[in-house]
C-alpha atoms as a PDB file:
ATOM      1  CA  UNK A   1      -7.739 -26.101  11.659  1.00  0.00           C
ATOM      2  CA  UNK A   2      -4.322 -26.928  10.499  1.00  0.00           C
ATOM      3  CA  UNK A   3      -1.343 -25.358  10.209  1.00  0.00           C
ATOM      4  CA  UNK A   4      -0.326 -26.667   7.035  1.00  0.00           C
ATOM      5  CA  UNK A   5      -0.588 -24.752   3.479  1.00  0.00           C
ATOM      6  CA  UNK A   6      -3.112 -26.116   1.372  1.00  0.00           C
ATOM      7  CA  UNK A   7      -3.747 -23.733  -1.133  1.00  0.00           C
ATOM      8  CA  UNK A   8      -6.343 -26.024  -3.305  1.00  0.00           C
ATOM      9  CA  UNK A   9      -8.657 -25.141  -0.562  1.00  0.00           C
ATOM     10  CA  UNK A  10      -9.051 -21.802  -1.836  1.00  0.00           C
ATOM     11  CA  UNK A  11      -7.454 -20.672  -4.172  1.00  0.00           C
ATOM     12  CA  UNK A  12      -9.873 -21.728  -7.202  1.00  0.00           C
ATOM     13  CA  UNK A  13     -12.854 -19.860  -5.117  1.00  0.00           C
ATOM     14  CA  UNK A  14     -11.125 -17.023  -5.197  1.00  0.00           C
ATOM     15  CA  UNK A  15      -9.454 -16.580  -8.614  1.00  0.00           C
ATOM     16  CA  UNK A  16     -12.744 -17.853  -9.793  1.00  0.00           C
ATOM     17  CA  UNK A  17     -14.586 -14.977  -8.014  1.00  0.00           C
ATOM     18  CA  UNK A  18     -12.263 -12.423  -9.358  1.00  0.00           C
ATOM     19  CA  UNK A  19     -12.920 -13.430 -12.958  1.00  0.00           C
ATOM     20  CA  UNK A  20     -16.824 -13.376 -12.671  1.00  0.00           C
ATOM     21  CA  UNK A  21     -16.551  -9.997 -10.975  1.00  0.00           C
ATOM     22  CA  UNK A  22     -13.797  -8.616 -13.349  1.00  0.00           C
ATOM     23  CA  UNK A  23     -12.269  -7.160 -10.343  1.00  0.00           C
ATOM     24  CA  UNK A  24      -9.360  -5.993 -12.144  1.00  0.00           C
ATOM     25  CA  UNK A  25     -11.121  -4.541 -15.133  1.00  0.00           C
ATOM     26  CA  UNK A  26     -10.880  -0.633 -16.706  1.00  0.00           C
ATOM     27  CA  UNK A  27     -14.126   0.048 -15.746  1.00  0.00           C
ATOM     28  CA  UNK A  28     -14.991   2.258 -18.917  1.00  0.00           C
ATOM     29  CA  UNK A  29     -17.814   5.311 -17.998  1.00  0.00           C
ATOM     30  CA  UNK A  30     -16.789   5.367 -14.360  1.00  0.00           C
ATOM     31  CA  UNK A  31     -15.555   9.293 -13.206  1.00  0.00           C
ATOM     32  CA  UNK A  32     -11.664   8.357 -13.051  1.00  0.00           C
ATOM     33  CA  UNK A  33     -11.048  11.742 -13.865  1.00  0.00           C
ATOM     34  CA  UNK A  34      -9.587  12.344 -10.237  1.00  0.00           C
ATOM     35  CA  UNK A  35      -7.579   9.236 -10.217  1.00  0.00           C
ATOM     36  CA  UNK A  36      -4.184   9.127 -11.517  1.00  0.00           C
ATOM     37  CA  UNK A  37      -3.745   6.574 -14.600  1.00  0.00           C
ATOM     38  CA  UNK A  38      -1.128   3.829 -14.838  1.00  0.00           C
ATOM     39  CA  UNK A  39      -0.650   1.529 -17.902  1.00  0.00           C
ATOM     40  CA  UNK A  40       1.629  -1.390 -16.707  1.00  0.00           C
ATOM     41  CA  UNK A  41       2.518  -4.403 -19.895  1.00  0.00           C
ATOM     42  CA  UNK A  42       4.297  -7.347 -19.781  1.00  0.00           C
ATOM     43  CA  UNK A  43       5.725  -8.833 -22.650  1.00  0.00           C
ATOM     44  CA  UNK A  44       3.180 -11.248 -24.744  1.00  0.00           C
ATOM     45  CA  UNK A  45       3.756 -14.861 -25.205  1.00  0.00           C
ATOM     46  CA  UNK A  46       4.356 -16.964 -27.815  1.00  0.00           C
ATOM     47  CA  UNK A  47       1.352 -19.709 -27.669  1.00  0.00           C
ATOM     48  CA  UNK A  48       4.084 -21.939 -29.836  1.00  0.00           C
ATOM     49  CA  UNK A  49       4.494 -23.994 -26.409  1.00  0.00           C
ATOM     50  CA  UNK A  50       1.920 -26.177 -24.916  1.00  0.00           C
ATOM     51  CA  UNK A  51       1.481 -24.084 -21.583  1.00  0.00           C
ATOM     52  CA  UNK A  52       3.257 -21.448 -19.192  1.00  0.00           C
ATOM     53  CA  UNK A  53       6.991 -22.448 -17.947  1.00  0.00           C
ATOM     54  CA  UNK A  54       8.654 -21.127 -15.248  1.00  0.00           C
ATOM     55  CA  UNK A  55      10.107 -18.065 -16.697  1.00  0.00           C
ATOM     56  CA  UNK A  56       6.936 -17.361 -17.890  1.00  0.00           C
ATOM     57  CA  UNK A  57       5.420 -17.012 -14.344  1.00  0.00           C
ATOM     58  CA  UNK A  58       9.018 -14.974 -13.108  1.00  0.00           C
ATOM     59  CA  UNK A  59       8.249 -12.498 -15.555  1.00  0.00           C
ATOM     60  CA  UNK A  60       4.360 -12.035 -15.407  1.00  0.00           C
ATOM     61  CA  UNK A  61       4.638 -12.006 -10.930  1.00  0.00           C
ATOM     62  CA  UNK A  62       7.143  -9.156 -11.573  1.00  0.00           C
ATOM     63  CA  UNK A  63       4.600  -7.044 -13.928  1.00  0.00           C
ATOM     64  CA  UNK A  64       2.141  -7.983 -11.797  1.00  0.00           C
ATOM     65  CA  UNK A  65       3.487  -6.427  -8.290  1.00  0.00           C
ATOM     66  CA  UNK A  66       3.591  -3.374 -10.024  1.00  0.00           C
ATOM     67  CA  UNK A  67       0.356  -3.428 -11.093  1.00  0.00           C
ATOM     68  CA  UNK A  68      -0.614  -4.358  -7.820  1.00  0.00           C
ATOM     69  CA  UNK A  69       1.360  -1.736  -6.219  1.00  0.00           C
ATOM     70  CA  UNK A  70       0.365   0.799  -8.659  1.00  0.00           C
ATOM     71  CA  UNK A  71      -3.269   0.167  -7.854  1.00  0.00           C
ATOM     72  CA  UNK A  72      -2.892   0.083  -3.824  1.00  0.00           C
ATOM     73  CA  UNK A  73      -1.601   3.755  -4.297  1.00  0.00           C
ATOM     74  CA  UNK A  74      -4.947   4.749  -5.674  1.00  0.00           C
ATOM     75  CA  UNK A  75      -4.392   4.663  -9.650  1.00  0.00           C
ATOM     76  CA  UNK A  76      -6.436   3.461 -11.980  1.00  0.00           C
ATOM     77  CA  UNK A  77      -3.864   0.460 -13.825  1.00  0.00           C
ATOM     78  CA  UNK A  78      -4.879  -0.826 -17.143  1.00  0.00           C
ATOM     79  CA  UNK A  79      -2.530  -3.995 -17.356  1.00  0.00           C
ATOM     80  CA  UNK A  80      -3.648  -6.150 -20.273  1.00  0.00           C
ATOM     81  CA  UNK A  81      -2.498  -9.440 -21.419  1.00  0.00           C
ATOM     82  CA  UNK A  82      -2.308 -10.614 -25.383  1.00  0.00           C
ATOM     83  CA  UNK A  83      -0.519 -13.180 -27.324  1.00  0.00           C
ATOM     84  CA  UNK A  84       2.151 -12.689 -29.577  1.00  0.00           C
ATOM     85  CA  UNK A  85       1.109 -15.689 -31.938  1.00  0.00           C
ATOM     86  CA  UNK A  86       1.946 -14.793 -35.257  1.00  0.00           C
ATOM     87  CA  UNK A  87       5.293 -16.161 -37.373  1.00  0.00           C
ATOM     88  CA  UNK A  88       7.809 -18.478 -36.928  1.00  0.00           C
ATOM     89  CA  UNK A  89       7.361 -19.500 -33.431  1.00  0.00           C
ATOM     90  CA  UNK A  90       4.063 -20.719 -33.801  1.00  0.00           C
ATOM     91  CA  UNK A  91       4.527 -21.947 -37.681  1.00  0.00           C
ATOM     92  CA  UNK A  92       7.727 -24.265 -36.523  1.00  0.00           C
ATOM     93  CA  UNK A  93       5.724 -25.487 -33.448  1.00  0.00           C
ATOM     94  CA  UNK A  94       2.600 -26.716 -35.859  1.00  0.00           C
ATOM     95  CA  UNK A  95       5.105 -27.924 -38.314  1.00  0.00           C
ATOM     96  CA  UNK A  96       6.538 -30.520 -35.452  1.00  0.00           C
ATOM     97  CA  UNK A  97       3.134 -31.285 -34.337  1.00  0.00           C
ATOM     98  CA  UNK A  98       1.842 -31.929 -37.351  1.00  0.00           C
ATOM     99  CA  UNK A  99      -1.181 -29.200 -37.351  1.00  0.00           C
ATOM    100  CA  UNK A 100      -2.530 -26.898 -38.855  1.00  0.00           C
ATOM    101  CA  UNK A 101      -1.471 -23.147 -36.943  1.00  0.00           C
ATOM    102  CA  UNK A 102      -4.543 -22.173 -37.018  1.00  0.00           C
ATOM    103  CA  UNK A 103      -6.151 -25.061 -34.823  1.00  0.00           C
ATOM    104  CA  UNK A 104      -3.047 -25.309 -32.317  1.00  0.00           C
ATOM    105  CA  UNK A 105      -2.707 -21.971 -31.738  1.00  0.00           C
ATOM    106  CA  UNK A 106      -6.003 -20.804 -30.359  1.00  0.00           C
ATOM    107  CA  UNK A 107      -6.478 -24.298 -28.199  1.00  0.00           C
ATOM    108  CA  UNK A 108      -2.391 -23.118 -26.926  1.00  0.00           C
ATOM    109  CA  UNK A 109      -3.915 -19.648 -25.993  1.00  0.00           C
ATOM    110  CA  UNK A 110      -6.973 -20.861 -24.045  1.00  0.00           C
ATOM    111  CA  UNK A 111      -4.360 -23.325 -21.918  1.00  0.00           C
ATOM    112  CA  UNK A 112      -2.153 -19.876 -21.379  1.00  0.00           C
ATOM    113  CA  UNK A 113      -4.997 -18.440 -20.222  1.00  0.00           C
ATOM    114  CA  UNK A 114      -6.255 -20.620 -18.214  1.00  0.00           C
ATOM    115  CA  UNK A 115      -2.938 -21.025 -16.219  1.00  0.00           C
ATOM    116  CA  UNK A 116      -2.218 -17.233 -16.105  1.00  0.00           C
ATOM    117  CA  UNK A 117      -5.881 -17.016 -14.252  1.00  0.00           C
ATOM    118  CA  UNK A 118      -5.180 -19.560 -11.720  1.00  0.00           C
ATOM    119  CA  UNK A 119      -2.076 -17.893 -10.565  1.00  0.00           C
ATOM    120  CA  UNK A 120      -3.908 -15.185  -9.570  1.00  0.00           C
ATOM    121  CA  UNK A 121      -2.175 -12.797 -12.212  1.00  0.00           C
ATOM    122  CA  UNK A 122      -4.021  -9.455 -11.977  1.00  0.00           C
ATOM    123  CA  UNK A 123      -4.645  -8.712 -15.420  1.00  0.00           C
ATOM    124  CA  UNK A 124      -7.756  -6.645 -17.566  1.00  0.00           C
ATOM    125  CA  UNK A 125      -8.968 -10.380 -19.682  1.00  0.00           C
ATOM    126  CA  UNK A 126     -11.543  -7.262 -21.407  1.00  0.00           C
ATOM    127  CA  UNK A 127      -8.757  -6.189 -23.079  1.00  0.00           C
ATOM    128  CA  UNK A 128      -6.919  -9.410 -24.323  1.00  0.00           C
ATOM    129  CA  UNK A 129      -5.672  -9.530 -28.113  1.00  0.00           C
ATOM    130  CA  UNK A 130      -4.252 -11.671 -30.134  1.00  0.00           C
ATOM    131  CA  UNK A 131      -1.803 -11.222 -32.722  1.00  0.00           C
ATOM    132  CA  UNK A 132      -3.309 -13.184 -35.546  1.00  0.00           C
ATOM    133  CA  UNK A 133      -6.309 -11.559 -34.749  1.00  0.00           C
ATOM    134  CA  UNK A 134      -7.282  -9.688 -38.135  1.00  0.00           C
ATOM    135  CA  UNK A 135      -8.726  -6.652 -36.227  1.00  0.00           C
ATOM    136  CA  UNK A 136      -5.073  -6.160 -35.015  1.00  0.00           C
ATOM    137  CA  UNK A 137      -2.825  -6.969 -37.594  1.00  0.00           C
ATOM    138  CA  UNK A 138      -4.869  -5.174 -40.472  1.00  0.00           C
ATOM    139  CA  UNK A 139      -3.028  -2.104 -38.340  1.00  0.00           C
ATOM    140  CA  UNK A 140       0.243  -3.261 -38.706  1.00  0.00           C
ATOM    141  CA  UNK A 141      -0.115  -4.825 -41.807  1.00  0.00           C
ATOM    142  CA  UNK A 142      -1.670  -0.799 -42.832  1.00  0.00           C
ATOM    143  CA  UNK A 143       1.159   0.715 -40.746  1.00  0.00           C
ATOM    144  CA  UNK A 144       3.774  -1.498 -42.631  1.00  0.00           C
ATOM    145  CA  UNK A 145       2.790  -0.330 -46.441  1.00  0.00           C
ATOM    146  CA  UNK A 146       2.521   3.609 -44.971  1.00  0.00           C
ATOM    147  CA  UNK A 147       6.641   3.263 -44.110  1.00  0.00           C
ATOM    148  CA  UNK A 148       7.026   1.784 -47.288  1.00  0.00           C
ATOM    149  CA  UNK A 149       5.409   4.189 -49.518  1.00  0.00           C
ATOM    150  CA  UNK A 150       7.109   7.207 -47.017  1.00  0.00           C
ATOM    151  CA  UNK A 151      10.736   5.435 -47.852  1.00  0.00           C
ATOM    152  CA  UNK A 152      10.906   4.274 -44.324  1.00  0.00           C
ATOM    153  CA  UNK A 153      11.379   0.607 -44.626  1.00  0.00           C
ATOM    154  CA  UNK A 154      13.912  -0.950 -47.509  1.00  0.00           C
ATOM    155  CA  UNK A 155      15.840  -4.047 -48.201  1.00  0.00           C
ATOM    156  CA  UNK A 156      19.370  -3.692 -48.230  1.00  0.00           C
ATOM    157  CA  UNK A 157      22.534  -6.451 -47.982  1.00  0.00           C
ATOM    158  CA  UNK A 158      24.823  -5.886 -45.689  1.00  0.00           C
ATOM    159  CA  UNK A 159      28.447  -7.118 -46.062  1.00  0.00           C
ATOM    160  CA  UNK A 160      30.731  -7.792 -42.594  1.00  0.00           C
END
């Protein structure tokens, strides 16, 4: 045995093992009526980039403690994980790289994904969105024209 670190000994086994058993999953039709309920969410990416940086993985360990902490004092934690891909962020990004969003984006998501499960991040992949998804954003696109026909939204300059 050694005494050195070697974390590629292991560490694919075991965040490998977590995803096939979903260990961190909102197990829906289970009695969770006795246990208490926490809902822990991290802000979304932007998929514009071509992987995770380091503030990425500052922010996501942070959210993830609590989860983690959360679920070691007996709550059921639903912490999901979804990319914010729609708008300019993505549109500029496919502009420089000469591609079409719509190709990029989805091949930038499955990288992001792929990095965020082999840190270990203890999230509920069920429950993983995506903003250009049309299931979601026929919601806010529906929620959108609602405030506009209640007088809620308007376009108005504004002078210094």
């Amino acid at each position: 045995m050694t005494t050195k670190y070697q974390p590629q000994e292991f560490e694919k086994k075991w965040a490998a093992k977590w995803d096939k058993e979903k260990i961190y999953s909102v197990r829906i039709g289970h009695d969770l009526s006795k246990q208490k309920k926490q809902y822990v969410l991290a802000m979304f990416p932007y998929p514009s980039g071509a992987g995770l940086h380091v503030g990425h993985v500052r922010v996501y360990t942070g959210t993830d403690v609590t989860a983690r902490f959360f679920r070691m004092n007996g709550k059921s934690v639903l912490h999901p994980m979804g990319f914010d891909a729609f708008g300019l962020p993505a549109e500029n990004a496919a502009v420089k790289a000469k591609k079409n969003p719509m190709d990029m984006v989805p091949e930038h998501i499955d990288t992001f994904r792929r990095q965020m499960k082999s840190l270990g991040f203890s999230y509920d992949w069920d429950r993983e969105f995506s903003t250009t998804d049309p299931n979601y954003y026929k919601w806010t696109q529906w929620l959108f024209i609602q405030f506009y026909k209640m007088g809620l939204l308007y376009k108005k300059k504004y002078a210094d």
